[in-house]
PDB file of N, CA and C in Angstrom:
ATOM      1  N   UNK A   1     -21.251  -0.557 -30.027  1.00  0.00           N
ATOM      2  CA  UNK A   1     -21.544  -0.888 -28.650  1.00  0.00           C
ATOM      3  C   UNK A   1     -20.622  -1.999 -28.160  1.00  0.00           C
ATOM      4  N   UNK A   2     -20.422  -2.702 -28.788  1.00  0.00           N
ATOM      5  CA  UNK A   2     -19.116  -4.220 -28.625  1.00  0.00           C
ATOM      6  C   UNK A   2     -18.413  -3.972 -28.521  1.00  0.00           C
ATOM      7  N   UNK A   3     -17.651  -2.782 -29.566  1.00  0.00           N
ATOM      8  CA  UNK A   3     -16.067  -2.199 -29.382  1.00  0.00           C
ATOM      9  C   UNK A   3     -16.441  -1.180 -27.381  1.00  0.00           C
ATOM     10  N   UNK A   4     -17.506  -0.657 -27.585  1.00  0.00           N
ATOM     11  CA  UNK A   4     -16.712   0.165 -25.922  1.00  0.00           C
ATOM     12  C   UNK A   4     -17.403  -1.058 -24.744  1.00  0.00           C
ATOM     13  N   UNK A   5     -18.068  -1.975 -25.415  1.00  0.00           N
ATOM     14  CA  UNK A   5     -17.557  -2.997 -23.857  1.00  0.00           C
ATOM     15  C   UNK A   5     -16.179  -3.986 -23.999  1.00  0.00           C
ATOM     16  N   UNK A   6     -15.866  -3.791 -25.221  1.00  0.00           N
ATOM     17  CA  UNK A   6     -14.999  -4.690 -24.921  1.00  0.00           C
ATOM     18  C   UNK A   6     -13.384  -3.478 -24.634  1.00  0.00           C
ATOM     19  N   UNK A   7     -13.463  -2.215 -24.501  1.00  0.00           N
ATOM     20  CA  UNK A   7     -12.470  -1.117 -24.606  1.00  0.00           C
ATOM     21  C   UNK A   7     -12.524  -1.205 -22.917  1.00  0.00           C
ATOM     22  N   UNK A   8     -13.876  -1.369 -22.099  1.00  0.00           N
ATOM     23  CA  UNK A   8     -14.156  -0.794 -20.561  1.00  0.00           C
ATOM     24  C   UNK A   8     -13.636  -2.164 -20.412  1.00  0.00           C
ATOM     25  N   UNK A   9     -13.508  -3.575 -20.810  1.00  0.00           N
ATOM     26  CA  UNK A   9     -13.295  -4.632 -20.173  1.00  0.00           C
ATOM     27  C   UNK A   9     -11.609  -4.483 -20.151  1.00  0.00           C
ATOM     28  N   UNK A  10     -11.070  -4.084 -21.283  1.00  0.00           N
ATOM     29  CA  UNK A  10      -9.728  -3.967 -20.847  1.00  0.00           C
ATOM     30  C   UNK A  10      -9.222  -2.925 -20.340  1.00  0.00           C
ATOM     31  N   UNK A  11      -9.571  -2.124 -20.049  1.00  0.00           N
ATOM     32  CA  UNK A  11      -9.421  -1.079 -19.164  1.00  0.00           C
ATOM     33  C   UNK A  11      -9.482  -1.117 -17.386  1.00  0.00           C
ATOM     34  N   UNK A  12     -10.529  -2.317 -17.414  1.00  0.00           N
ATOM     35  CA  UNK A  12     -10.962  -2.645 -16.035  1.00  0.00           C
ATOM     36  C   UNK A  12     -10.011  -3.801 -15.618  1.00  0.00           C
ATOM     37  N   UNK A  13      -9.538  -4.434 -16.625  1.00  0.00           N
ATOM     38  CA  UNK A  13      -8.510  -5.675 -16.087  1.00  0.00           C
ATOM     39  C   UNK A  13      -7.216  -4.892 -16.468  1.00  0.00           C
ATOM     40  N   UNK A  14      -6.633  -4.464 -16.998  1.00  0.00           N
ATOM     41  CA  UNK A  14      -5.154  -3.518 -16.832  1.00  0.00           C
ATOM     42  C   UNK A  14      -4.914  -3.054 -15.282  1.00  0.00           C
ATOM     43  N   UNK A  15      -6.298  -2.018 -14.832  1.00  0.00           N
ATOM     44  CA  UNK A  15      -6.139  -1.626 -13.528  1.00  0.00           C
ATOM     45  C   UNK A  15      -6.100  -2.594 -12.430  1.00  0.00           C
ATOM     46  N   UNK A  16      -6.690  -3.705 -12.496  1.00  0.00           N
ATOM     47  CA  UNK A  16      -6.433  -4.792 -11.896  1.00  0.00           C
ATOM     48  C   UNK A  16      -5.041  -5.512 -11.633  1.00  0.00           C
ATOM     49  N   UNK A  17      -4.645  -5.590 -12.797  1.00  0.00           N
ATOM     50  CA  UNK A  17      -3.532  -6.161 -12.484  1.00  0.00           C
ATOM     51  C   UNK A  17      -2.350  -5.403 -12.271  1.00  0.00           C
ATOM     52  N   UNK A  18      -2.198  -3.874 -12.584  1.00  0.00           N
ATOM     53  CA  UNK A  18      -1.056  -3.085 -11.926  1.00  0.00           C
ATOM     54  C   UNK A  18      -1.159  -2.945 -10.210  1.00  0.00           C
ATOM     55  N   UNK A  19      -2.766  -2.780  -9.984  1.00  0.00           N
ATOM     56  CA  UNK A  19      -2.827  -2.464  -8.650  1.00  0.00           C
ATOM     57  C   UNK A  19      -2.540  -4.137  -8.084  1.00  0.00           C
ATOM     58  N   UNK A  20      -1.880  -5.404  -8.553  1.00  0.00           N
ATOM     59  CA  UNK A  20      -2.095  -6.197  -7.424  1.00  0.00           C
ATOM     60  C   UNK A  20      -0.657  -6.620  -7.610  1.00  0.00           C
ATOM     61  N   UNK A  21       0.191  -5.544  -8.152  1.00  0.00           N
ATOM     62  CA  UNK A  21       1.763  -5.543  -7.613  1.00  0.00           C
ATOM     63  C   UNK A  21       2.083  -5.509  -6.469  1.00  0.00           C
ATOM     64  N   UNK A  22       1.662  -4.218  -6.188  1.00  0.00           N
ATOM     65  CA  UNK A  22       2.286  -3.368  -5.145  1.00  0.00           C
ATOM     66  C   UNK A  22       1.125  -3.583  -3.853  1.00  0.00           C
ATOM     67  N   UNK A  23       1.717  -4.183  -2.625  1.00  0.00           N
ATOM     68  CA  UNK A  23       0.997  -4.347  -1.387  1.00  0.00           C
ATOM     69  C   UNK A  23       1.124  -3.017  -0.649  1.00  0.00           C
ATOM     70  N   UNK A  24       0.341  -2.464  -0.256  1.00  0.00           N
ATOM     71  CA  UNK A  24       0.419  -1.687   0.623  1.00  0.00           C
ATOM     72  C   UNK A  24       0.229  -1.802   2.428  1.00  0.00           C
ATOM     73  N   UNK A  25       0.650  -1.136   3.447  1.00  0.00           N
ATOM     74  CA  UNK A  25       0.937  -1.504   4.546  1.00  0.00           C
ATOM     75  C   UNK A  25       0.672  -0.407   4.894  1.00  0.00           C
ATOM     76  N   UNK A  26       0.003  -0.653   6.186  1.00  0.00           N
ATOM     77  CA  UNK A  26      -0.232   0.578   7.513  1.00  0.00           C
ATOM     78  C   UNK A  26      -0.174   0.456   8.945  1.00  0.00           C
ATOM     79  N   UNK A  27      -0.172   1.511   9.356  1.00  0.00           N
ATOM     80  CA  UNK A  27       0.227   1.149  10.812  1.00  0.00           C
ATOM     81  C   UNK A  27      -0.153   1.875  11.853  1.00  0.00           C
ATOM     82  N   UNK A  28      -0.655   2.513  12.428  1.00  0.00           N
ATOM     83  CA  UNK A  28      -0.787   3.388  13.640  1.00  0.00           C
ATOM     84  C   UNK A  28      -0.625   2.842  15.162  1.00  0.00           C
ATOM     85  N   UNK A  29       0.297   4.194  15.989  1.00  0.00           N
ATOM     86  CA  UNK A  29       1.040   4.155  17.013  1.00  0.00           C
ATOM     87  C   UNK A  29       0.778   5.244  18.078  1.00  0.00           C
ATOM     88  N   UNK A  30       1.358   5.422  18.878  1.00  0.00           N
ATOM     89  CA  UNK A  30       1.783   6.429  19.654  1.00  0.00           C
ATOM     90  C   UNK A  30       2.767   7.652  19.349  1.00  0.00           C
ATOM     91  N   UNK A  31       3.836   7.023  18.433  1.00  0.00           N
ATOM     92  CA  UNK A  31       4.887   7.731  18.075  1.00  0.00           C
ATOM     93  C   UNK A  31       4.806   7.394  16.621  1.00  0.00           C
ATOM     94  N   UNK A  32       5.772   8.260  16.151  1.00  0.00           N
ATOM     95  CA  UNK A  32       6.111   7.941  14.800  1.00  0.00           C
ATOM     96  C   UNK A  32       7.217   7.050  14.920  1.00  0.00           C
ATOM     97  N   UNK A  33       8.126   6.580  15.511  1.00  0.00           N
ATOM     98  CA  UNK A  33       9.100   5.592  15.422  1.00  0.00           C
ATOM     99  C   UNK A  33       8.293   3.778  15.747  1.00  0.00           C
ATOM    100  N   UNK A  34       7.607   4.081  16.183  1.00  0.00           N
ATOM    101  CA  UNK A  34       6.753   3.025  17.113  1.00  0.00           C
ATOM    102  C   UNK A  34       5.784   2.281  15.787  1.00  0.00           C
ATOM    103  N   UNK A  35       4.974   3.081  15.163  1.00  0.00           N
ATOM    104  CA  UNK A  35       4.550   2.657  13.514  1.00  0.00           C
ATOM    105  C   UNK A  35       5.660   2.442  13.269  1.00  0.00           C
ATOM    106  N   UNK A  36       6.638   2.817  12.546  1.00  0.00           N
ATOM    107  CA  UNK A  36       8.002   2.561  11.749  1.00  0.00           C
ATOM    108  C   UNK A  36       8.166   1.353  12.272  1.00  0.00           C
ATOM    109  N   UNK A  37       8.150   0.912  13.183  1.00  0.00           N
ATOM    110  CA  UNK A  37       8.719  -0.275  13.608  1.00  0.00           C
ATOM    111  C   UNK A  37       7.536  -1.264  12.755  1.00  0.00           C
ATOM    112  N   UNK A  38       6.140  -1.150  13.379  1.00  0.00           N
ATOM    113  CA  UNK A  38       5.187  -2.295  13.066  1.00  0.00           C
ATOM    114  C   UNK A  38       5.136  -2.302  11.591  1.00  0.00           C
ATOM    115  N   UNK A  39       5.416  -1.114  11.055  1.00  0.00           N
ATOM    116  CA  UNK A  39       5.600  -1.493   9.593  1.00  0.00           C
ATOM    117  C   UNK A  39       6.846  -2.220   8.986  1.00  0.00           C
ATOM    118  N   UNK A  40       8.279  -2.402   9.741  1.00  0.00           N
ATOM    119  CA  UNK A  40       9.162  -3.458   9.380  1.00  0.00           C
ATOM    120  C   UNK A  40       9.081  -4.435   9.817  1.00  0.00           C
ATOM    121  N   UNK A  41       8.004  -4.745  10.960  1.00  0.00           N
ATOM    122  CA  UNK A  41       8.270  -6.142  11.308  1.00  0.00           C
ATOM    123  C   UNK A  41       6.959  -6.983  10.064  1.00  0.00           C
ATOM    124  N   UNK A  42       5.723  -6.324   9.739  1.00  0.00           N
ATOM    125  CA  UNK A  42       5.167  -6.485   8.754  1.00  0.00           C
ATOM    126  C   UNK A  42       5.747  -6.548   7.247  1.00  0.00           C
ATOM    127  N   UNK A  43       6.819  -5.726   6.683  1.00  0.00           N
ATOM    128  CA  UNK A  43       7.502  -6.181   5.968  1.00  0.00           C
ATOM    129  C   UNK A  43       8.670  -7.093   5.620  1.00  0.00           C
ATOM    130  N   UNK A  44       8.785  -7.490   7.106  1.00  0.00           N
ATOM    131  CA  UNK A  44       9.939  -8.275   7.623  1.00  0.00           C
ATOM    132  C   UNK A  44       9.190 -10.126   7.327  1.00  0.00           C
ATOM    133  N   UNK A  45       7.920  -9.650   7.650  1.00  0.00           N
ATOM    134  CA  UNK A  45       7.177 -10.577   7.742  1.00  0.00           C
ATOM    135  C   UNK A  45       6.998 -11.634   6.475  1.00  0.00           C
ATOM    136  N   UNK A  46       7.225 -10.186   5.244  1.00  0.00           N
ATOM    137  CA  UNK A  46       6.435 -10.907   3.985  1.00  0.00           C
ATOM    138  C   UNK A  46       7.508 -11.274   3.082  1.00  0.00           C
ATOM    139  N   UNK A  47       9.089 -10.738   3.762  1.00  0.00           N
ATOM    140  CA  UNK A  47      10.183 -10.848   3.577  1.00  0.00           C
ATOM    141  C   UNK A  47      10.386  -9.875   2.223  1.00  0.00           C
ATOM    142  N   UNK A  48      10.194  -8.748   2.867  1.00  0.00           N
ATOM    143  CA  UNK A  48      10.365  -7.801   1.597  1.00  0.00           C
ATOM    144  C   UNK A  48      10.786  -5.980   2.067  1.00  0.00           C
ATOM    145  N   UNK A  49      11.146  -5.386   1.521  1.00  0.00           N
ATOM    146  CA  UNK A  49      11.880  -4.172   2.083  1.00  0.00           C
ATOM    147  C   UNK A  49      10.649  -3.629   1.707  1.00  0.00           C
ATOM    148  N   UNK A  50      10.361  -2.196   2.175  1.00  0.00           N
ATOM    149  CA  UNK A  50       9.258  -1.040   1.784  1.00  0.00           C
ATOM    150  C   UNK A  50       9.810   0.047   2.145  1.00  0.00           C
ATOM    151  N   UNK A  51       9.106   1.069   1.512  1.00  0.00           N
ATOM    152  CA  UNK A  51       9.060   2.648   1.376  1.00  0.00           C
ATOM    153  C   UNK A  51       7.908   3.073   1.977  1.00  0.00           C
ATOM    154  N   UNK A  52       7.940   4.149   2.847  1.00  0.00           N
ATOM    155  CA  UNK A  52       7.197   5.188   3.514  1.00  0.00           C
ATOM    156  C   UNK A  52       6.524   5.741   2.417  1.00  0.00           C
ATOM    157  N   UNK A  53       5.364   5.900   2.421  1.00  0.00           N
ATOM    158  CA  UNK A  53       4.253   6.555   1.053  1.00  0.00           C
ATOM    159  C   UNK A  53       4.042   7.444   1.820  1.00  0.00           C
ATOM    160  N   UNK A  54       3.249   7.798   3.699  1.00  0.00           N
ATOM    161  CA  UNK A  54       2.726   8.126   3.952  1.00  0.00           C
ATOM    162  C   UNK A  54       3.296   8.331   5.487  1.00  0.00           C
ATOM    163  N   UNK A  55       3.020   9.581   6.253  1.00  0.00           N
ATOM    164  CA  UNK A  55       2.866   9.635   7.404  1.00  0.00           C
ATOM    165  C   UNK A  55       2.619  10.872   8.219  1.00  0.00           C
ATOM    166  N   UNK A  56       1.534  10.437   8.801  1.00  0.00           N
ATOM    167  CA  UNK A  56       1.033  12.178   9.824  1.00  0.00           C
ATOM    168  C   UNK A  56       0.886  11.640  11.235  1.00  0.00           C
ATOM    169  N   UNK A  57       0.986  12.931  12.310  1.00  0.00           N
ATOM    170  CA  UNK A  57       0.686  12.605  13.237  1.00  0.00           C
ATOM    171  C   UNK A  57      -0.429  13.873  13.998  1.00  0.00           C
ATOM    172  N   UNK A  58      -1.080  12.891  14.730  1.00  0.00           N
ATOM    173  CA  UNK A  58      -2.531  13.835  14.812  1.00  0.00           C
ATOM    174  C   UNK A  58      -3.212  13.287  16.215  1.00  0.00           C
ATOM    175  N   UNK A  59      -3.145  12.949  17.533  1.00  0.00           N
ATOM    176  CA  UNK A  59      -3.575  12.541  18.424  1.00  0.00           C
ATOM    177  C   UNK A  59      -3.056  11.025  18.222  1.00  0.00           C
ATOM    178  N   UNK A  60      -1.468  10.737  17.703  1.00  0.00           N
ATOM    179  CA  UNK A  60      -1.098   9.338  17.438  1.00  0.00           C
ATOM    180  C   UNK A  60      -1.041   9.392  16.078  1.00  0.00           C
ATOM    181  N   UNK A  61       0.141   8.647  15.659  1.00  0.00           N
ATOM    182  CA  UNK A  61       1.099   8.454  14.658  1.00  0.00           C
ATOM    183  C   UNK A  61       0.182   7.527  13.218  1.00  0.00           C
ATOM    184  N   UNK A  62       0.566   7.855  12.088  1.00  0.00           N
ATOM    185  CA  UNK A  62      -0.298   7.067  11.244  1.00  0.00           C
ATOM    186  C   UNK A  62       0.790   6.783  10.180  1.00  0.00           C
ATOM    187  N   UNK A  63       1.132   5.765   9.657  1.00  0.00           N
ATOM    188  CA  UNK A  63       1.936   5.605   8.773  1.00  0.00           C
ATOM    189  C   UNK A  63       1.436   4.501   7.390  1.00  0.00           C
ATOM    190  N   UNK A  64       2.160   5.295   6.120  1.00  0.00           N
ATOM    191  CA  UNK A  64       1.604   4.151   5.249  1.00  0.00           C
ATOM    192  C   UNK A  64       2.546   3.913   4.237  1.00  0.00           C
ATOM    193  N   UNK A  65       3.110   2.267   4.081  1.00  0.00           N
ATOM    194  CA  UNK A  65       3.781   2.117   3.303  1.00  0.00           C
ATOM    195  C   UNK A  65       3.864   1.254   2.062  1.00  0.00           C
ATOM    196  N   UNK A  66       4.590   1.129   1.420  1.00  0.00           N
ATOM    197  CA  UNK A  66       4.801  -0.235  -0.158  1.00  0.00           C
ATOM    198  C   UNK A  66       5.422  -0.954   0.127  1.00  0.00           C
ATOM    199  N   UNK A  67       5.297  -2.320   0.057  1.00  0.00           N
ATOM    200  CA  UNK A  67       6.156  -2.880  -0.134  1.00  0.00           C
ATOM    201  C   UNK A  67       7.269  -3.123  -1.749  1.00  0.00           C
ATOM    202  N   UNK A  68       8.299  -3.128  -1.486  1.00  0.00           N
ATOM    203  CA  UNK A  68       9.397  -3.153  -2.800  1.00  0.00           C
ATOM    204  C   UNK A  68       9.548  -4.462  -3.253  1.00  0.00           C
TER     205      UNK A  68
END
């Protein structure tokens, strides 16, 4: 019983700390160029370049990105 709480405790802090690399960013617009933008001035912000993960448009633009 000790070995699988202590197997779920490191399991639960590994995922922790890969997921608090990578910031993620979003944005919704009118256009799809119009997000694109609020998402560089947000990465512009944190002084860091990003990649497009994500983007649809559906009654207005939705975009989602990483920062690098």
């Amino acid at each position: 019983m000790k070995t699988i709480k202590i197997f779920v405790a490191v399991i639960a802090l590994s995922v922790v700390s890969f997921g608090s690399f990578a910031k993620n960013l979003t944005a919704s617009a009118s256009t799809l160029d119009a997000a694109e933008a609020q998402i560089a001035v947000q990465a512009h912000q944190a002084g860091a370049s990003y990649k497009i993960t994500g983007a649809r448009f559906n009654n207005g633009a939705y975009i989602s990105a990483e920062l690098e």
